[in-house]
N, C-alpha and C. Protein backbone atom coordinates (compact mmCIF):
# COMPACT_ATOMS: atom_id res chain seq x y z
N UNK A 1 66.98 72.84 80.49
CA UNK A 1 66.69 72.22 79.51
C UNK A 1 65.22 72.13 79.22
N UNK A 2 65.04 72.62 78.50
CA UNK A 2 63.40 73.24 77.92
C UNK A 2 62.91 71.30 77.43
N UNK A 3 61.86 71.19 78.53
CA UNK A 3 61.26 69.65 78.87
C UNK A 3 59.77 69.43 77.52
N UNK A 4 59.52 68.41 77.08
CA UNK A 4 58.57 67.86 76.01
C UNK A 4 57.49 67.92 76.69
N UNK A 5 57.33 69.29 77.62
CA UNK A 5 56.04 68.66 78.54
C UNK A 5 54.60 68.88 77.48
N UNK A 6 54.31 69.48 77.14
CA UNK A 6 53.07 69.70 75.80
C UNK A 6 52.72 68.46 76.15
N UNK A 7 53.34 67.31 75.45
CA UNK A 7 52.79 65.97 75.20
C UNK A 7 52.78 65.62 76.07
N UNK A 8 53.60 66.04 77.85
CA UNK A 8 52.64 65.48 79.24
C UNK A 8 51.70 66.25 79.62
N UNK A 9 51.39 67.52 79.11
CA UNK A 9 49.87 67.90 79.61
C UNK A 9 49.09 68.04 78.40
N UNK A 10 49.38 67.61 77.34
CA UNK A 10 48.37 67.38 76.40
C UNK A 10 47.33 66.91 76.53
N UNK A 11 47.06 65.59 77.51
CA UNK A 11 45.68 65.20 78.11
C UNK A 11 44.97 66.21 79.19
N UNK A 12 45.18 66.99 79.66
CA UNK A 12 44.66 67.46 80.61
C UNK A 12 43.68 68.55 80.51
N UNK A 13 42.67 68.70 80.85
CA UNK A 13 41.52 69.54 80.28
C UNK A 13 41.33 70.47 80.77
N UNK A 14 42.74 71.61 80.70
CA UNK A 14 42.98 72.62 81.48
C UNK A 14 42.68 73.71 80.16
N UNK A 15 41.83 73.92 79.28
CA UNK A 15 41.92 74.88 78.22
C UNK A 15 41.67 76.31 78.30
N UNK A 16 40.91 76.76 79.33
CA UNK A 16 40.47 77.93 79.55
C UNK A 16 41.18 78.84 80.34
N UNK A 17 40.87 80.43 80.54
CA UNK A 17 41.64 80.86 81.56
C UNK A 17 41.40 80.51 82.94
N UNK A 18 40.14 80.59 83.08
CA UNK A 18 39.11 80.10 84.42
C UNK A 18 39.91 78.58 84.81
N UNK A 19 39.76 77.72 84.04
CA UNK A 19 40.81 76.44 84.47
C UNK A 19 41.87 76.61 84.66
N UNK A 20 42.92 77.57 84.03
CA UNK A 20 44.46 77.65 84.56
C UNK A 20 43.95 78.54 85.29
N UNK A 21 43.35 79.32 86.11
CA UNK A 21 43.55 80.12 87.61
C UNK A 21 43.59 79.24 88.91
N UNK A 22 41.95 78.05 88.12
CA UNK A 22 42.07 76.88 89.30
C UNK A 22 42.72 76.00 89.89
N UNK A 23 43.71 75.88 88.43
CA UNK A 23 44.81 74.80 88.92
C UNK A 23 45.86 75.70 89.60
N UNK A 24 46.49 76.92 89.06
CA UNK A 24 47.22 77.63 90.14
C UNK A 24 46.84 77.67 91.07
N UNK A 25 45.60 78.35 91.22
CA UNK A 25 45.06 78.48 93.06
C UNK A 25 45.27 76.60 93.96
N UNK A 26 44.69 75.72 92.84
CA UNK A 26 45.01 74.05 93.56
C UNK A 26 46.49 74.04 94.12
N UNK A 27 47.56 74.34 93.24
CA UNK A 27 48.93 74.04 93.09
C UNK A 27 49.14 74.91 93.76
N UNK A 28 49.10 76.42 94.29
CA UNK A 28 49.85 76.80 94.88
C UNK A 28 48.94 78.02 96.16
N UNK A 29 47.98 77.50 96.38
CA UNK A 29 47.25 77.64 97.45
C UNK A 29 47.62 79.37 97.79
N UNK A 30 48.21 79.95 99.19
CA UNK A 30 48.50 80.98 99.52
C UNK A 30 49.20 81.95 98.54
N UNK A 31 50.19 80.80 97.48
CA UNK A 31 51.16 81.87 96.64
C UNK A 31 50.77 81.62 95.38
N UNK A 32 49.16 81.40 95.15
CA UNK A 32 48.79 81.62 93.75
C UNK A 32 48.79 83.16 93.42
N UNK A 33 48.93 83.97 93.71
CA UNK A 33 49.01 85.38 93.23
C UNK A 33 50.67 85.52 92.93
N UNK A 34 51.33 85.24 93.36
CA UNK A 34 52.61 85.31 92.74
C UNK A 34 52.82 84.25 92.07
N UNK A 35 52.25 83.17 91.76
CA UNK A 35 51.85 81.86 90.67
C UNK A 35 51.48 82.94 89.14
N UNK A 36 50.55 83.26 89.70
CA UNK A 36 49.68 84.02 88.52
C UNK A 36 50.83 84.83 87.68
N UNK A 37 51.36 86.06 88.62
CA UNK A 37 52.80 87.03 87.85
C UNK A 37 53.46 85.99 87.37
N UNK A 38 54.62 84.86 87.76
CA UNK A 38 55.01 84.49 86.64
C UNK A 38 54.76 83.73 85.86
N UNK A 39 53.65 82.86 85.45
CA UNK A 39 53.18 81.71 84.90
C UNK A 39 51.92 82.32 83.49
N UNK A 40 51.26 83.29 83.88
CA UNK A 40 50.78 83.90 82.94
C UNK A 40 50.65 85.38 82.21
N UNK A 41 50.98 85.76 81.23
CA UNK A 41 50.99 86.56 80.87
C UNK A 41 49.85 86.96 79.90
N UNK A 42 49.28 88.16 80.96
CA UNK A 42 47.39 88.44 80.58
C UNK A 42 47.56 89.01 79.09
N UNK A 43 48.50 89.59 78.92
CA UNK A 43 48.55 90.35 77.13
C UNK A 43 48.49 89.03 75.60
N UNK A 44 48.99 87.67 76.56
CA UNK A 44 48.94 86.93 75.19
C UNK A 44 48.69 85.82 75.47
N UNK A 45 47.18 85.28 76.14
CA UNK A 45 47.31 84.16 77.47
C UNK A 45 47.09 83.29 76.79
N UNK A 46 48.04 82.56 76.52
CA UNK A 46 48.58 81.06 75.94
C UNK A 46 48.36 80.12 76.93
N UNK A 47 46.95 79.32 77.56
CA UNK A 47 46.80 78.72 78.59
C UNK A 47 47.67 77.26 78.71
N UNK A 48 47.43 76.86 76.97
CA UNK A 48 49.16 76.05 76.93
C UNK A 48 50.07 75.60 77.74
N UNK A 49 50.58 76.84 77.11
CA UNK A 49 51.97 77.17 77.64
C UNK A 49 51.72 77.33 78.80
N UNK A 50 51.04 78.30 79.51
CA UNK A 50 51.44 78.06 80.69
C UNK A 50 51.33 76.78 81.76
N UNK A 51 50.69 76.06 81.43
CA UNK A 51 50.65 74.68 82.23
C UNK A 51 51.70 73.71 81.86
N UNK A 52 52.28 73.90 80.53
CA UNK A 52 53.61 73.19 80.28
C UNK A 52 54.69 74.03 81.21
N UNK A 53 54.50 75.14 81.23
CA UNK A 53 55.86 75.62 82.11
C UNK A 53 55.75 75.71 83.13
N UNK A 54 54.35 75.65 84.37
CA UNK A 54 54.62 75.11 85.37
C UNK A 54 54.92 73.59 85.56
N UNK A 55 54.36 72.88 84.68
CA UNK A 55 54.77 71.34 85.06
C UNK A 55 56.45 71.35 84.75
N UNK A 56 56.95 71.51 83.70
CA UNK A 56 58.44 71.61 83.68
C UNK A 56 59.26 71.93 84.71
N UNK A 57 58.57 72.78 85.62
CA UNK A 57 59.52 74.20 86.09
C UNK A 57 58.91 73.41 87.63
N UNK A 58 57.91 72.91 88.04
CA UNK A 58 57.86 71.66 89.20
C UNK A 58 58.21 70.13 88.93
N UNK A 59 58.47 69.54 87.40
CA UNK A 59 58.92 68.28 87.76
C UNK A 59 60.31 67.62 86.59
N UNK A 60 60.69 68.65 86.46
CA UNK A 60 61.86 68.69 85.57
C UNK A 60 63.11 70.08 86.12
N UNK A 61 62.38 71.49 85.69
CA UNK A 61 63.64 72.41 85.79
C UNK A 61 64.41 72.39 87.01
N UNK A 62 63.52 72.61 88.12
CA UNK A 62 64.02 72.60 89.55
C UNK A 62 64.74 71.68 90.02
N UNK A 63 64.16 70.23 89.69
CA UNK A 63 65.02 69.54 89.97
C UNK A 63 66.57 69.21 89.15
N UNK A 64 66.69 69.50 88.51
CA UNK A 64 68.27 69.72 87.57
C UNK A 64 68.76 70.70 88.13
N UNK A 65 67.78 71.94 88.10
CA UNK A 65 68.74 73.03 88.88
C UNK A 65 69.51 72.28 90.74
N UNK A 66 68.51 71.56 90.95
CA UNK A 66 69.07 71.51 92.48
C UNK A 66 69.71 70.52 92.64
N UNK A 67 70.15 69.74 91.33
CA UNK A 67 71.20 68.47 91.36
C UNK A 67 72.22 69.05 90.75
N UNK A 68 72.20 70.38 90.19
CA UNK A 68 73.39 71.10 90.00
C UNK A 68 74.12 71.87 90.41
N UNK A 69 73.08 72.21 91.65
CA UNK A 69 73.75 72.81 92.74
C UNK A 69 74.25 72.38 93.77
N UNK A 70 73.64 70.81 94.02
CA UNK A 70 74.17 70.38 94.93
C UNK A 70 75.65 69.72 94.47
N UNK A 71 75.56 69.03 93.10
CA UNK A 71 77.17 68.80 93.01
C UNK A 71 77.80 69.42 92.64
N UNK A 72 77.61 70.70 93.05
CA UNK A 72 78.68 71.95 92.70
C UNK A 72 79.07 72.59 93.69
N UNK A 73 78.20 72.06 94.99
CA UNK A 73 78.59 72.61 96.52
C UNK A 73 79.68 71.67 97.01
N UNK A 74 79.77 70.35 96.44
CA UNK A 74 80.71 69.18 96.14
C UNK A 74 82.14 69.47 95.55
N UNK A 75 81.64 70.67 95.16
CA UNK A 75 83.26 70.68 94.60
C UNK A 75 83.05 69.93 92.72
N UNK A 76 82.59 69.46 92.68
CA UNK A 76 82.10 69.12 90.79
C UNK A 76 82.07 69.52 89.94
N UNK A 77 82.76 69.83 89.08
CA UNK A 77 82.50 70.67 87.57
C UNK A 77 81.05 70.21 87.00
N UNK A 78 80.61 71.04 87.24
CA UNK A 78 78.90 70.82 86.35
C UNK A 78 78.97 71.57 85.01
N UNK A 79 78.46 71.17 83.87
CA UNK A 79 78.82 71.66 82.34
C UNK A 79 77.13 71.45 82.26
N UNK A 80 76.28 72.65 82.40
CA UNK A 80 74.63 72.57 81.99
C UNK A 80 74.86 73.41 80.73
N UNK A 81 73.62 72.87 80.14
CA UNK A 81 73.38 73.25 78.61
C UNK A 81 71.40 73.58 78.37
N UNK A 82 71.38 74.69 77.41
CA UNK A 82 70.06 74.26 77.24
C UNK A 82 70.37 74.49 75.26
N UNK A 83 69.30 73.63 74.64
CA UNK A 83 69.31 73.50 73.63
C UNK A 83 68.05 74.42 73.28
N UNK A 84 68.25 75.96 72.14
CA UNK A 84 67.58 76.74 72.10
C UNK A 84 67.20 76.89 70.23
N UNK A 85 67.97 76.16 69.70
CA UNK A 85 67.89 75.92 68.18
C UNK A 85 66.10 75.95 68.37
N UNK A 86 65.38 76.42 67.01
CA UNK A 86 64.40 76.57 66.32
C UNK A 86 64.28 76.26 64.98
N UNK A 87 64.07 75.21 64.99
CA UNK A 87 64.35 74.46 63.32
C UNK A 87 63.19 75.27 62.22
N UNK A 88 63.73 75.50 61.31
CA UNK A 88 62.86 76.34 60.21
C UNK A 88 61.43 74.82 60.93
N UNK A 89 60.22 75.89 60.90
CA UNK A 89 59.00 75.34 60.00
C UNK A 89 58.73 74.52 61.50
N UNK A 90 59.18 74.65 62.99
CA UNK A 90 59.13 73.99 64.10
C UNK A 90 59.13 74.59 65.17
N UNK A 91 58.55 74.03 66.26
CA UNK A 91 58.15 74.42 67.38
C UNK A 91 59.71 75.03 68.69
N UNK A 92 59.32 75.74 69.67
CA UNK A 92 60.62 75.62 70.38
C UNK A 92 60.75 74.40 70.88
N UNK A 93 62.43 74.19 70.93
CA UNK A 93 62.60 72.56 71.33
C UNK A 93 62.27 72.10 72.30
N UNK A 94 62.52 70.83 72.73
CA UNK A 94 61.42 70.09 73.55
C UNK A 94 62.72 69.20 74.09
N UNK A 95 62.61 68.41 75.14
CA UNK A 95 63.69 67.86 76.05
C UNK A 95 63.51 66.71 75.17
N UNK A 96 64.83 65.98 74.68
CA UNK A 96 65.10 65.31 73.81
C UNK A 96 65.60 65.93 72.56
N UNK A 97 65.16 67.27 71.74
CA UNK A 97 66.03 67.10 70.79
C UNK A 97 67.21 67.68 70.17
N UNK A 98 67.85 67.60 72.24
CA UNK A 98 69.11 67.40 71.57
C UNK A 98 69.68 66.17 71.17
N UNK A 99 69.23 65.24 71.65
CA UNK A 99 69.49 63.82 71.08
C UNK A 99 70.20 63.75 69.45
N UNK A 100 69.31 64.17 68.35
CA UNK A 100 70.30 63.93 67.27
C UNK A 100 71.23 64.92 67.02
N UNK A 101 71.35 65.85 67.64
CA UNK A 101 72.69 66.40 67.59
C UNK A 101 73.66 66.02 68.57
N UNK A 102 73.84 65.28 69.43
CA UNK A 102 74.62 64.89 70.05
C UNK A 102 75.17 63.90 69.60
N UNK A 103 74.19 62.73 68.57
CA UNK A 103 74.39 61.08 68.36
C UNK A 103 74.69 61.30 66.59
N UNK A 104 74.63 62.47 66.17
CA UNK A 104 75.10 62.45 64.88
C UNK A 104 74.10 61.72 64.33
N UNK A 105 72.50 62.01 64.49
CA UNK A 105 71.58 61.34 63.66
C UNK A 105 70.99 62.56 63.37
N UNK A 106 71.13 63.39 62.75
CA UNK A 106 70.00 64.48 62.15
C UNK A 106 69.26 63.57 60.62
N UNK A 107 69.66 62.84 60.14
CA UNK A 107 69.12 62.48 58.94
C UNK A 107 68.68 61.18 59.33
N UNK A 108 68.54 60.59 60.37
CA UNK A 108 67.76 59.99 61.23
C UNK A 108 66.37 60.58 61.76
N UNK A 109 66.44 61.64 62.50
CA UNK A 109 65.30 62.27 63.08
C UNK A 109 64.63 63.12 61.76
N UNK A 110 65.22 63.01 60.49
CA UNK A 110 64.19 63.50 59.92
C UNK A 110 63.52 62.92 59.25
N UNK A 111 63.75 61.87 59.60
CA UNK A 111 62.78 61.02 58.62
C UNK A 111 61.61 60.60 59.97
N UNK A 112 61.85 61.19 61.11
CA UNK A 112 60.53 60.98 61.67
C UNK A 112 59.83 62.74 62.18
N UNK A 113 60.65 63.72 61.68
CA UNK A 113 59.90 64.83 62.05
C UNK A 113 60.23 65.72 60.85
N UNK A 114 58.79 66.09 60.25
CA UNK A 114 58.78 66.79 58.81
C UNK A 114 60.05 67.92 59.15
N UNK A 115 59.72 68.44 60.11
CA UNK A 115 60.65 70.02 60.04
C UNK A 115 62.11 69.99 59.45
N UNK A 116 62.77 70.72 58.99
CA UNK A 116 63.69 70.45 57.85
C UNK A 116 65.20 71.19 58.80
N UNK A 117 65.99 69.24 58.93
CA UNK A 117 67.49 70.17 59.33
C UNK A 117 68.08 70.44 58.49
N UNK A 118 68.79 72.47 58.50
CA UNK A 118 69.68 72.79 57.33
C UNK A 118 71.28 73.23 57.83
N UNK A 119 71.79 73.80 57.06
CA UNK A 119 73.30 73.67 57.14
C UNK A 119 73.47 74.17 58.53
N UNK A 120 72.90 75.20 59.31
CA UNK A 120 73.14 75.58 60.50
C UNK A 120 72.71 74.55 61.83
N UNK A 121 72.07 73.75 61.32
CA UNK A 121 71.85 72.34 62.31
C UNK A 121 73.12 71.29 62.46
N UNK A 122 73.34 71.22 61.03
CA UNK A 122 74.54 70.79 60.78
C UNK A 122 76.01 70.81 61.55
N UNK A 123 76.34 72.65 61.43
CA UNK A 123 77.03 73.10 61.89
C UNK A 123 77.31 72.97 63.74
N UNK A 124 75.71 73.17 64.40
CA UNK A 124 75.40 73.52 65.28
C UNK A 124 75.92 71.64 65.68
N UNK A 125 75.39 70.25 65.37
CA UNK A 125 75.44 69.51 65.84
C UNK A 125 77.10 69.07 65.75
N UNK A 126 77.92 69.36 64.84
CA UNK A 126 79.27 69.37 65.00
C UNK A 126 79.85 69.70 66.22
N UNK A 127 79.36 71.36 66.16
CA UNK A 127 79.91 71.65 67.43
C UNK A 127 79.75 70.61 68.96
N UNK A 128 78.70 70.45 68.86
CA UNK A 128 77.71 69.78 70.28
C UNK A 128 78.58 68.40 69.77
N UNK A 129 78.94 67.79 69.24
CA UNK A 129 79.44 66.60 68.73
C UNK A 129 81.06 66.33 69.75
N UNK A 130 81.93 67.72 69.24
CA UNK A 130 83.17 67.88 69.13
C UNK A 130 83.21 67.94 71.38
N UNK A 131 82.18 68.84 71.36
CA UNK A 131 81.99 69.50 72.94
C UNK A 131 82.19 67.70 74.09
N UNK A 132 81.15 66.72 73.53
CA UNK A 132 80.89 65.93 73.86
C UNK A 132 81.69 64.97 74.04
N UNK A 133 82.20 64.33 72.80
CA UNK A 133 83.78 64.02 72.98
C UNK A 133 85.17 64.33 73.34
N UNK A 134 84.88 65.70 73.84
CA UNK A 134 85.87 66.27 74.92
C UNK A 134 85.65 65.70 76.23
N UNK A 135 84.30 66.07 76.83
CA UNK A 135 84.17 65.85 77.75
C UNK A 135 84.42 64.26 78.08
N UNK A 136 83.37 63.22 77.33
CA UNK A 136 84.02 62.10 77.33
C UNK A 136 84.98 61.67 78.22
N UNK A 137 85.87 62.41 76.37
CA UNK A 137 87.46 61.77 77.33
C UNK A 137 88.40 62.87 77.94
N UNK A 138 88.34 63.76 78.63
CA UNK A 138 89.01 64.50 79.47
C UNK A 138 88.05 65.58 80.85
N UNK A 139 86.73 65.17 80.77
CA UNK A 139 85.97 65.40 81.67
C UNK A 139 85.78 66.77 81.64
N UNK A 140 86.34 67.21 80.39
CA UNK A 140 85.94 68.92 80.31
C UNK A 140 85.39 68.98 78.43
N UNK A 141 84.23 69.64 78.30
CA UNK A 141 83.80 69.95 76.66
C UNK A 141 85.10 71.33 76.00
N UNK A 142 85.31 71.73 76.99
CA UNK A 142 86.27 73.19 76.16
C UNK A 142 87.57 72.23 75.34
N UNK A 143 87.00 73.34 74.66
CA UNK A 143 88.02 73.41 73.02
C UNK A 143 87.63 73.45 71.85
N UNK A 144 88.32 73.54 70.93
CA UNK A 144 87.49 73.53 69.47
C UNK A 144 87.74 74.84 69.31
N UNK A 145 86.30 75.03 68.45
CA UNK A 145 86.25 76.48 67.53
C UNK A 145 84.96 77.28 69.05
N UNK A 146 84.71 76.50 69.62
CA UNK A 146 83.25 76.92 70.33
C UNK A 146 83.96 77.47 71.57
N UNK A 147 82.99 78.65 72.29
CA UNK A 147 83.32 79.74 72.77
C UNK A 147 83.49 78.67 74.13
N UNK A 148 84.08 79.37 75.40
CA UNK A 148 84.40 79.05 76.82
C UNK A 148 82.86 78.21 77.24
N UNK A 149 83.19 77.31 77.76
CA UNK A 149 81.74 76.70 78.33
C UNK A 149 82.42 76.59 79.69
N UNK A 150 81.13 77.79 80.75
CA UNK A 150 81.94 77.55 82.15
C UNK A 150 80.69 76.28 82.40
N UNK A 151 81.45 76.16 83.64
CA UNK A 151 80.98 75.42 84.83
C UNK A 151 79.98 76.49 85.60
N UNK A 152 78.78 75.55 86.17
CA UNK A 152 78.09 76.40 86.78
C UNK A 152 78.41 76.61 88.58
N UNK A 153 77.58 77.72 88.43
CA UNK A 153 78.15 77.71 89.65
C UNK A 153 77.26 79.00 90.22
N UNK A 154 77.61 80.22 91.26
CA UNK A 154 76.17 80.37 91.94
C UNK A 154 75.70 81.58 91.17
N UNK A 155 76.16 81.81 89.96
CA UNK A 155 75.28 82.58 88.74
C UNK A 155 74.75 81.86 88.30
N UNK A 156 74.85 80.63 88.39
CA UNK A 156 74.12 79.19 87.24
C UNK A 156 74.38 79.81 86.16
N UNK A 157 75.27 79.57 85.65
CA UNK A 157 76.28 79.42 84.21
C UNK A 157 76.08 78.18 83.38
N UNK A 158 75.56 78.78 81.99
CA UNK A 158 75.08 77.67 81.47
C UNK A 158 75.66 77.78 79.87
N UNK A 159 75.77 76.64 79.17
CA UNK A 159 76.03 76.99 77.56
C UNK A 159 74.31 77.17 76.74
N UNK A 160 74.23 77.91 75.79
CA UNK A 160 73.54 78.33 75.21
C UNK A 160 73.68 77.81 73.52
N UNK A 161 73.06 76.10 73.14
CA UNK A 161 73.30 75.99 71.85
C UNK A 161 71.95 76.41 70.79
N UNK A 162 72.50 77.09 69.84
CA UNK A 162 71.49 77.73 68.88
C UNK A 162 72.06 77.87 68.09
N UNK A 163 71.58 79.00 66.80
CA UNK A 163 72.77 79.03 65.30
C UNK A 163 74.19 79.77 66.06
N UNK A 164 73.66 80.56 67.04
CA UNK A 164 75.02 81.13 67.92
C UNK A 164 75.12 80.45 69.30
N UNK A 165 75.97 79.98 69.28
CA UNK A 165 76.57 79.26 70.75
C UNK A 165 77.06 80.07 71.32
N UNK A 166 76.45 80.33 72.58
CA UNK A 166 77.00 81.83 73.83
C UNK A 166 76.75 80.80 75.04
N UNK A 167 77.19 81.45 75.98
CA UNK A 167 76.54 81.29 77.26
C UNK A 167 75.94 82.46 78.14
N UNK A 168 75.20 81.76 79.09
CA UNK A 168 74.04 82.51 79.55
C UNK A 168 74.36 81.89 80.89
N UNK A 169 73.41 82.50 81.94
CA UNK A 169 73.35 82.78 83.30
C UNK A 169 71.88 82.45 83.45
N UNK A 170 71.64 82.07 84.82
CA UNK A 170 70.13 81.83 85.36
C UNK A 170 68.91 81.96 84.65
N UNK A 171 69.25 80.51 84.18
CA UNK A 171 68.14 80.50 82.93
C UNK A 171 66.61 80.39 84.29
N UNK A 172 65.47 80.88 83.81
CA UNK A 172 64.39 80.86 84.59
C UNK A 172 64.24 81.25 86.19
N UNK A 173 65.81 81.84 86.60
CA UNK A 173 65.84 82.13 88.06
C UNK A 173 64.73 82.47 88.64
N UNK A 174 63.98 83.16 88.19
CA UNK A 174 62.71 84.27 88.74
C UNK A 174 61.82 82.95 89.43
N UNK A 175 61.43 82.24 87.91
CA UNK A 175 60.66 80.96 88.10
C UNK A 175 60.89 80.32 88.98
N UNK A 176 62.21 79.57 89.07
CA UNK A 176 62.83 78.30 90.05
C UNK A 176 62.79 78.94 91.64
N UNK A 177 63.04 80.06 91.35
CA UNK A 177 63.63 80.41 93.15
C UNK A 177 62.18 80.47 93.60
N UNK A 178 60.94 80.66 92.67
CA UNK A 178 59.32 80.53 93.24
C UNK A 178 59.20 79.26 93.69
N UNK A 179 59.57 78.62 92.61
CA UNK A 179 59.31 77.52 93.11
C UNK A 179 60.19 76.62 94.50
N UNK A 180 61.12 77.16 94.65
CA UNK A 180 61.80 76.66 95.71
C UNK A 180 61.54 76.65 96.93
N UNK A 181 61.01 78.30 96.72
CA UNK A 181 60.73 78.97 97.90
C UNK A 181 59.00 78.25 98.41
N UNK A 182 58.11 78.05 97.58
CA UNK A 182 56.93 77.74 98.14
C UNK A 182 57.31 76.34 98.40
N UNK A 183 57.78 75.32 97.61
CA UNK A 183 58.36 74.00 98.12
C UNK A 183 58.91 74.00 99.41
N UNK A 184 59.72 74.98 99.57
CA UNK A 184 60.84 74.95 100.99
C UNK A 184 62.41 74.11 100.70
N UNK A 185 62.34 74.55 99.09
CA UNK A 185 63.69 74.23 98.85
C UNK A 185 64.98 74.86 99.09
């Protein structure tokens, strides 16, 4: 689930490339060179981004991934989702907004964010609506018009909501298993 981190490292006065090498080399000491391969990409270096997606990917992704693995070693139906919609005229989404598509407030959230929901938001929050109140009340989202939503499990199987609802497999694997591995997860 793609995390609002921007606005948690928005304060941080990491703007340059020279500053994101230092904080990799800080953060990951011996395995800043394999920090570096996946966290920046020298052809379009968005120093940004990349400090939002290591903070996500150390204090958000990993840990969901490893509370989803652990109650799935449990025996647990785990139902993960990432919300991949791109609203005309808006940024990629940010942890939270799936919120008004889940709560049936899109004409709520737009009266606090200019970007404009149209009929495929619409559509899209129905679905996520219908999924939700399955699960609810029968502890499973399948049914409806919307395609198979597995359970994850050790492909990390995930639903994929956007104008097309698919599912997908190991979202960020490359990333997470770095990070696991230098953690000692």
């Amino acid at each position: 689930m793609p995390t609002k981190v921007a606005s948690f490292t928005a304060s941080w006065q990491i703007k340059t490339a020279e500053q994101l090498d230092d904080l990799i080399a800080e953060s990951f000491k011996d395995s800043a060179a394999r920090a570096r391969t996946l966290y920046v990409d020298p052809h379009s270096l968005n120093v940004r981004a990349s400090v939002a997606a290591m903070f996500a990917d150390t204090q958000f992704n990993n840990g969901a991934r490893g509370v989803a693995r652990g109650l799935t070693r449990k025996g647990v139906d785990v139902y993960r989702y990432l919300l991949l919609r791109r609203r005309p005229n808006s940024g990629p989404p940010n942890h939270g907004d799936d919120v008004p598509y889940v709560f049936a407030s899109l004409a709520a959230a737009a009266r606090l964010d200019p970007a404009p929901f149209d009929a495929d938001d619409e559509a899209l929050a129905e679905a996520i609506q219908d999924a939700w109140i399955r699960f609810a009340t029968t502890g499973n989202p399948n049914g409806g018009t919307m395609p198979q939503w597995p359970t994850s499990d050790s492909s990390e199987r995930y639903m994929e909501f956007d104008t097309t609802i698919q599912t997908g497999t190991g979202w960020r694997k490359q990333h997470l298993d770095f990070i696991d591995e230098y953690f000692g997860g």
